[in-house]
Structures are given as structure tokens and as C-alpha cells.
Protein backbone atom coordinates (compact mmCIF):
# COMPACT_ATOMS: atom_id res chain seq x y z
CA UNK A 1 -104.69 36.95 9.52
CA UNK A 2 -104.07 40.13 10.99
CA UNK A 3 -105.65 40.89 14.40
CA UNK A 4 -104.75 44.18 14.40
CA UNK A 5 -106.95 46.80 16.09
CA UNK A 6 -107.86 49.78 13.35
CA UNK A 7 -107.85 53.11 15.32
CA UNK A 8 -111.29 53.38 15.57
CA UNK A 9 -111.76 49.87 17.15
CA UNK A 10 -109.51 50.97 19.43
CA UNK A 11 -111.02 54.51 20.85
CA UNK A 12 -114.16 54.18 22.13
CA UNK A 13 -116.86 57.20 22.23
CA UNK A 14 -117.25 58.56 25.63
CA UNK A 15 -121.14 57.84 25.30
CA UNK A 16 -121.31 54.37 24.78
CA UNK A 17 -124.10 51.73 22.85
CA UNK A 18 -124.81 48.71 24.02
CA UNK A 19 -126.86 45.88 22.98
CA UNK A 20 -126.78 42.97 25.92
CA UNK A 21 -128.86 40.22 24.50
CA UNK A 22 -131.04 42.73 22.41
CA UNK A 23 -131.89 44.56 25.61
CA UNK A 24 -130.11 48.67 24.32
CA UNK A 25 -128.37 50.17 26.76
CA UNK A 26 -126.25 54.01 26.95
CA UNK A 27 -123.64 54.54 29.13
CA UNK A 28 -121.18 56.69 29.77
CA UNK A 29 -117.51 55.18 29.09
CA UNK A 30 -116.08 55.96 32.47
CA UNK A 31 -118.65 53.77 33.93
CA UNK A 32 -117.78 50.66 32.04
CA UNK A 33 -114.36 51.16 32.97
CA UNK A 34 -115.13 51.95 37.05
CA UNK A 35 -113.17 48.81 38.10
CA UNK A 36 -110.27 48.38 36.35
CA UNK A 37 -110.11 44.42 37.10
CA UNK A 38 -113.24 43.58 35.75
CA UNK A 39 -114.20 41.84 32.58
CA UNK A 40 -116.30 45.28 31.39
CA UNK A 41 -112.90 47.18 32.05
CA UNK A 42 -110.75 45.00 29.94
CA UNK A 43 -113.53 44.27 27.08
CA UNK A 44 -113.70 48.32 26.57
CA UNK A 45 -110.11 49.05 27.32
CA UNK A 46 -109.18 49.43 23.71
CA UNK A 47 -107.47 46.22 23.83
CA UNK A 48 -109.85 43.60 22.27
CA UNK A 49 -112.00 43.74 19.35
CA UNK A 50 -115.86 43.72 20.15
CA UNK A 51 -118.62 42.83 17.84
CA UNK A 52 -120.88 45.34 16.78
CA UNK A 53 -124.74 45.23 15.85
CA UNK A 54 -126.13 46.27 12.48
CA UNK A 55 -126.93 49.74 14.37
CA UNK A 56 -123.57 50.01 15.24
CA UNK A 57 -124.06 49.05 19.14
CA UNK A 58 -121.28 47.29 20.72
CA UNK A 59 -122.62 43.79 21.54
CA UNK A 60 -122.34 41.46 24.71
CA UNK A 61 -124.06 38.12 24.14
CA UNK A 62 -125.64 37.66 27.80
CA UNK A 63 -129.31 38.31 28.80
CA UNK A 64 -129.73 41.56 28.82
CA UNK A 65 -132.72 41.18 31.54
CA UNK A 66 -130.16 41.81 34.46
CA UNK A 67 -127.26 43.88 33.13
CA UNK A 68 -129.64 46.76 34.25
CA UNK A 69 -128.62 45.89 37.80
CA UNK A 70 -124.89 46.00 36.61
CA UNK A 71 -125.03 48.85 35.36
CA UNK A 72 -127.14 50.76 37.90
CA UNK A 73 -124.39 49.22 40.32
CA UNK A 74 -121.83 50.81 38.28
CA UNK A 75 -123.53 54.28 38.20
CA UNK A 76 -123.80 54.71 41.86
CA UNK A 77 -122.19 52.18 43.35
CA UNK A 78 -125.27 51.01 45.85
CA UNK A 79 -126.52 47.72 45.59
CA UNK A 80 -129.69 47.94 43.39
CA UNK A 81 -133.44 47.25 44.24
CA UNK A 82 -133.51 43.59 42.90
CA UNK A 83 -136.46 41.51 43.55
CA UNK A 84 -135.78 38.65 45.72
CA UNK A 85 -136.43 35.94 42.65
CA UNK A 86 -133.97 37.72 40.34
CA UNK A 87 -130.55 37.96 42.92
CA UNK A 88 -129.15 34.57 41.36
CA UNK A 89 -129.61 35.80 38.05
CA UNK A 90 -127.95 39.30 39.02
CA UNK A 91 -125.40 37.22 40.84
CA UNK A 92 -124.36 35.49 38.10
CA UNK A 93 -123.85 38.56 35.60
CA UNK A 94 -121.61 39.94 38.42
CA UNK A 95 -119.75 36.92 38.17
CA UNK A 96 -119.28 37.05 34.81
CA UNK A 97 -118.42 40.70 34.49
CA UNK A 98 -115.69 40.06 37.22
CA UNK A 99 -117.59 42.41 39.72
CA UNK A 100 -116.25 41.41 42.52
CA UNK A 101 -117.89 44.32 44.99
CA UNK A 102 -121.03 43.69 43.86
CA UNK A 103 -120.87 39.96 44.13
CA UNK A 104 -120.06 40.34 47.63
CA UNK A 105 -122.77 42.80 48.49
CA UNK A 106 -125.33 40.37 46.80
CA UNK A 107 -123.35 37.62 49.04
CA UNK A 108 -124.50 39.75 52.22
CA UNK A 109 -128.10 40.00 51.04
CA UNK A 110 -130.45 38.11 53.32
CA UNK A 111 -131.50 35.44 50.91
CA UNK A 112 -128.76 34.75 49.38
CA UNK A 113 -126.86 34.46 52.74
CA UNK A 114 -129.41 31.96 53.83
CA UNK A 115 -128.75 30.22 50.40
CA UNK A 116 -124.89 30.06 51.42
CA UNK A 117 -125.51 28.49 54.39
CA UNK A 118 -128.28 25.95 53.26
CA UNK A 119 -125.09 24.89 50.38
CA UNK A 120 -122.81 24.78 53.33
CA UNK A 121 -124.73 22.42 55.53
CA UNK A 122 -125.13 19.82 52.33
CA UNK A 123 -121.70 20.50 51.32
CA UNK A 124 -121.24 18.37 54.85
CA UNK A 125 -122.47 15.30 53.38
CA UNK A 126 -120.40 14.22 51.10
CA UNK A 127 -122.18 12.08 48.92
CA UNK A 128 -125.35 14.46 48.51
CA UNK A 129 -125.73 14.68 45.08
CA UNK A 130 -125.46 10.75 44.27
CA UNK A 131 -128.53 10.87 47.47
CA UNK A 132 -130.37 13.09 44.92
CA UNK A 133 -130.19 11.35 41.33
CA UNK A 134 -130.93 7.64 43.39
CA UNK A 135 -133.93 9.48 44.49
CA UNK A 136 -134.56 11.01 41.27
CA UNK A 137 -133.74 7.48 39.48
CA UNK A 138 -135.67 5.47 41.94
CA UNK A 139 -139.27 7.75 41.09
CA UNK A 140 -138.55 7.23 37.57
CA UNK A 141 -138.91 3.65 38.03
CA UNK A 142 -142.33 3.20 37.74
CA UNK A 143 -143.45 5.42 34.75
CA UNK A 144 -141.59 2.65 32.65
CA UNK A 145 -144.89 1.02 33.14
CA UNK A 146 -147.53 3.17 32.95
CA UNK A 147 -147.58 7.25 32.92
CA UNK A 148 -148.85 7.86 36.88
CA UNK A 149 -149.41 11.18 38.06
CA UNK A 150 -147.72 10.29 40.91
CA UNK A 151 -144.98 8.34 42.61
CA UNK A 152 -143.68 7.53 45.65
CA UNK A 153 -139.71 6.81 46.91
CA UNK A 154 -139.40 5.92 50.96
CA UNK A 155 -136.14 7.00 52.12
CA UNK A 156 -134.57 5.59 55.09
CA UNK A 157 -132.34 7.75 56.98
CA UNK A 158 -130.11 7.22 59.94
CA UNK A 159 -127.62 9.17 62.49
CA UNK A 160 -123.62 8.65 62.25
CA UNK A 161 -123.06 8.48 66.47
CA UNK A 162 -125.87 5.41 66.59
CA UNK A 163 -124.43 3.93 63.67
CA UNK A 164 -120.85 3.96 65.20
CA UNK A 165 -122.41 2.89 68.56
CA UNK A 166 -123.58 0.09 66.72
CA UNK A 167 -120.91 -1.01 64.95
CA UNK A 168 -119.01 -1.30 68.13
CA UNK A 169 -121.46 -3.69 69.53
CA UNK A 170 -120.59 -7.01 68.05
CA UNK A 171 -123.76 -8.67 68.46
CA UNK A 172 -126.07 -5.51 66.86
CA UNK A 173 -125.08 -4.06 63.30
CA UNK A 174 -126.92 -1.68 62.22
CA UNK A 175 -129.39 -2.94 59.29
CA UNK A 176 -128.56 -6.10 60.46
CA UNK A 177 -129.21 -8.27 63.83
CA UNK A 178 -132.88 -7.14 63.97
CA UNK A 179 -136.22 -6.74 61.98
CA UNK A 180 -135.62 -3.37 60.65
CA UNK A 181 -139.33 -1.60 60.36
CA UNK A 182 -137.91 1.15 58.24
CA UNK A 183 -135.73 -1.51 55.93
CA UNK A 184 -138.95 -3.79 55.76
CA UNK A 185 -141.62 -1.06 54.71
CA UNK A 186 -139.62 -0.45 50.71
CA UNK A 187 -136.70 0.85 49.27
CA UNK A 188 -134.58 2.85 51.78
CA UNK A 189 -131.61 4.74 51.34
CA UNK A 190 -129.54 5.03 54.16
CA UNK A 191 -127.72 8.64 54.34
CA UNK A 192 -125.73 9.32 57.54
CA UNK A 193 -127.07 12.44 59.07
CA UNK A 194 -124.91 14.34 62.46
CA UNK A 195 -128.03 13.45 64.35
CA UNK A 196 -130.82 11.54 64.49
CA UNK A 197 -133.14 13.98 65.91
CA UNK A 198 -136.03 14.50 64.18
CA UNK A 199 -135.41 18.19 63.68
CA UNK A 200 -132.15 17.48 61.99
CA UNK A 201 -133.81 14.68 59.85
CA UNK A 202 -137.16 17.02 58.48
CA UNK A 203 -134.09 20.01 58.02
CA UNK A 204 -132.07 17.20 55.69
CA UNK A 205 -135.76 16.43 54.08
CA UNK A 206 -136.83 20.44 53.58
CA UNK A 207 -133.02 20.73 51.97
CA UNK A 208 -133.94 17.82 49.80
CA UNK A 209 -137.37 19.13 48.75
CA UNK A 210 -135.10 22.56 47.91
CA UNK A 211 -133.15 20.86 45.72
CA UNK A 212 -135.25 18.37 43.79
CA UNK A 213 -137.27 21.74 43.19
CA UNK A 214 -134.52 23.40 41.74
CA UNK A 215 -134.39 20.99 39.14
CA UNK A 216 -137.72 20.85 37.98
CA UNK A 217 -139.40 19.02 40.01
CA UNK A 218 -142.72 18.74 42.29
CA UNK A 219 -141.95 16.96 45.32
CA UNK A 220 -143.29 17.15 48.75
CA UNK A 221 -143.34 14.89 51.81
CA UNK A 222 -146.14 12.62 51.58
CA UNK A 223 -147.15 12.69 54.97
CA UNK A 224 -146.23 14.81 57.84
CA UNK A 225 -145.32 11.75 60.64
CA UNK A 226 -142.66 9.86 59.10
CA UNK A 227 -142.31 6.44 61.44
CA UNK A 228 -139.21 5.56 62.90
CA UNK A 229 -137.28 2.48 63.60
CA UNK A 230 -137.74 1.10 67.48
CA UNK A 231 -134.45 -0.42 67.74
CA UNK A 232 -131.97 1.35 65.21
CA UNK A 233 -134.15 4.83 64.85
CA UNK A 234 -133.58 4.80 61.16
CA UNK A 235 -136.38 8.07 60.09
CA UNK A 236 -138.84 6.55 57.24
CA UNK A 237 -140.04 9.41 55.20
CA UNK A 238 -141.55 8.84 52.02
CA UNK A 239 -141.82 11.72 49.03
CA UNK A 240 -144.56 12.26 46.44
CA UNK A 241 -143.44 13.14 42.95
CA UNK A 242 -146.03 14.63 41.07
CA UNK A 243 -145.26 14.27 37.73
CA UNK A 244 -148.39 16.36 35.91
């Protein structure tokens, strides 16, 4: 097969058409080639052969929704006016482009700074996500039986110094030794937190809320005093799953 370019394929107008998802763009061809290290650069560089639309358009197969702020980007080289709800989505166009400068001015954006740090704190637990399908799993549980609206999971949740304080005491493991209230009151999961101060504990819970919302999910605390262990201050908090 020959993968030759044909001269034409090769020169490129200096007025360009695009077609990015079905969303038409024009552009000049300067501006596609701005940064010579991104993905735009090297897809018009003469170099690879692009599909084309029936109107002749040159096409890229992404949504073309937020290649506007891409584009604007590339015109003027300011970050665009992007509503707060789209900067993921423009985020992850930049990244696929290869745009690095505009990746890291999104980075420095308020929001998704905030959402940097929020990954950075879970990042510090290192079993997170298996915390987040047992919870997941564990709500499931009882639609098997009949279609609820709602269901509950208690999670138990505990500080690493105690636990190590504990440990060291020979005659008081933690979870053991004594009538745990939080173990007693359902099914617990223990997750090792840097503290067991309850502003650490409902920060670990609002992260969790975050992320079971990210997939799809309704879930909210179920009541706003969780209960706490006397003797090993394991937090009890329990979450309500609404499910329609």
C-alpha cells in the first residue's frame, strides 16, 4: 500500500476548514501551527494524512463543544472565558492537543487548583478507591431484594496515631479488647485517617460525597452528628444513597 502523501495532501491552504465533531470551524494556518510541539502542529505539518469531510473540511474526531476554547487560546494566547462547569472538559482537549501552556494556565485556575489539591489529599490514602467501590458494593446490597429508593452504608472510620497507640498496648487492640459502639451499630469500614478529629473525618466524608457524585451517584450524609466510639473514637457516619 502506498502511504505516500500526494502534493496536495501535503500543502495546506493558509485559511483552513475544520470540522471537530461536526462543530465547523476557520482558521488561519499559522494558528494551528503556533506551538510547534503540539499535536495540532504535527497533524497540519504536512506530514500525516488527515481525513476530510464530504465538504472538503479537514476532520478531527473530538467534541467539537470545547475546541472553541482551543482555538480562541491559540488566537490570542489569553486563557479564555470558560464557565466554571466546562474547565475539565477544556482541560482535557488541551491535553489531547498537546497544549501544554494552556493546560497549565487552566492548572492555575481557582477551581481546578482546588480540584488538584482535593486529588492530592486522597492520593494520601492509599487504598481510596477500593474505600469507594466497598461503599458502592455494600449500597447495592440491598436492591437484590427489593428496588428501595433508598439505602443506607455506616462507615466506621478511625485515626492512624490512636491506632498505633493501641497496638502498642498489649492488653487494648483496637477493634478488639472492648465493646466497640461504632463496630456494634452495622457494617463499618475502617479507613485510617492522619487524625481523628472530627474536622479531618467530615473533610474525608465531603471528599467521599465528591467522588461518589462524580460517578453518578446521589449520596449525602444521613445525618449531621455522626456518634463516635468512647473508648477507641472510631467516627460512625452513615450515607444515604438515593437511588430514584
Amino acid at each position: 500500500m502506498d502511504n505516500t502523501l500526494s502534493t496536495d495532501e501535503r500543502e495546506f491552504p493558509d485559511v483552513v476548514e475544520l470540522n471537530v465533531g461536526g462543530a465547523h470551524y476557520t482558521t488561519c494556518l499559522t494558528t494551528l501551527r503556533k506551538h510547534p510541539e503540539s499535536m495540532l502542529a504535527t497533524m497540519f505539518s504536512g506530514r500525516h494524512r488527515l481525513a476530510r469531510d464530504k465538504d472538503g473540511r479537514y476532520f478531527i474526531d473530538r467534541d467539537g463543544t470545547y475546541f472553541k476554547f482551543v482555538l480562541e487560546f491559540l488566537r490570542t494566547d489569553e486563557l479564555p472565558d470558560i464557565p466554571q462547569s466546562s474547565l475539565e472538559h477544556a482541560y482535557k482537549e488541551a491535553q489531547f492537543y498537546g497544549l501544554d501552556p494552556l493546560m497549565v494556565r487552566l492548572e492555575n485556575t481557582p477551581k481546578m487548583t482546588a480540584e488538584k489539591l482535593r486529588r492530592d489529599y486522597l492520593n494520601t490514602f492509599d487504598d481510596f478507591e477500593n474505600l469507594l467501590d466497598s461503599v458502592i458494593e455494600e449500597a447495592k446490597k440491598p436492591l437484590s431484594k427489593c428496588p428501595y429508593r433508598a439505602t443506607y452504608v455506616k462507615i466506621g472510620l478511625s485515626g492512624i496515631m490512636l491506632q498505633r497507640n493501641l497496638r502498642e498496648n498489649e492488653n487494648f487492640h483496637t477493634g478488639e479488647g472492648h465493646n466497640c459502639y461504632v463496630t456494634q451499630k452495622a457494617f463499618c469500614i475502617f479507613h485510617p485517617l492522619h487524625t481523628c478529629k472530627k474536622e479531618e473525618v467530615d473533610l474525608f466524608m465531603e471528599c467521599l460525597k465528591l467522588e461518589l457524585s462524580s460517578r453518578g451517584l446521589s449520596a449525602q450524609a444521613a445525618g449531621d452528628k455522626p456518634s463516635q466510639c468512647p473508648w477507641c473514637t472510631k467516627w460512625l457516619h452513615e450515607v444515604e444513597f438515593t437511588w430514584w
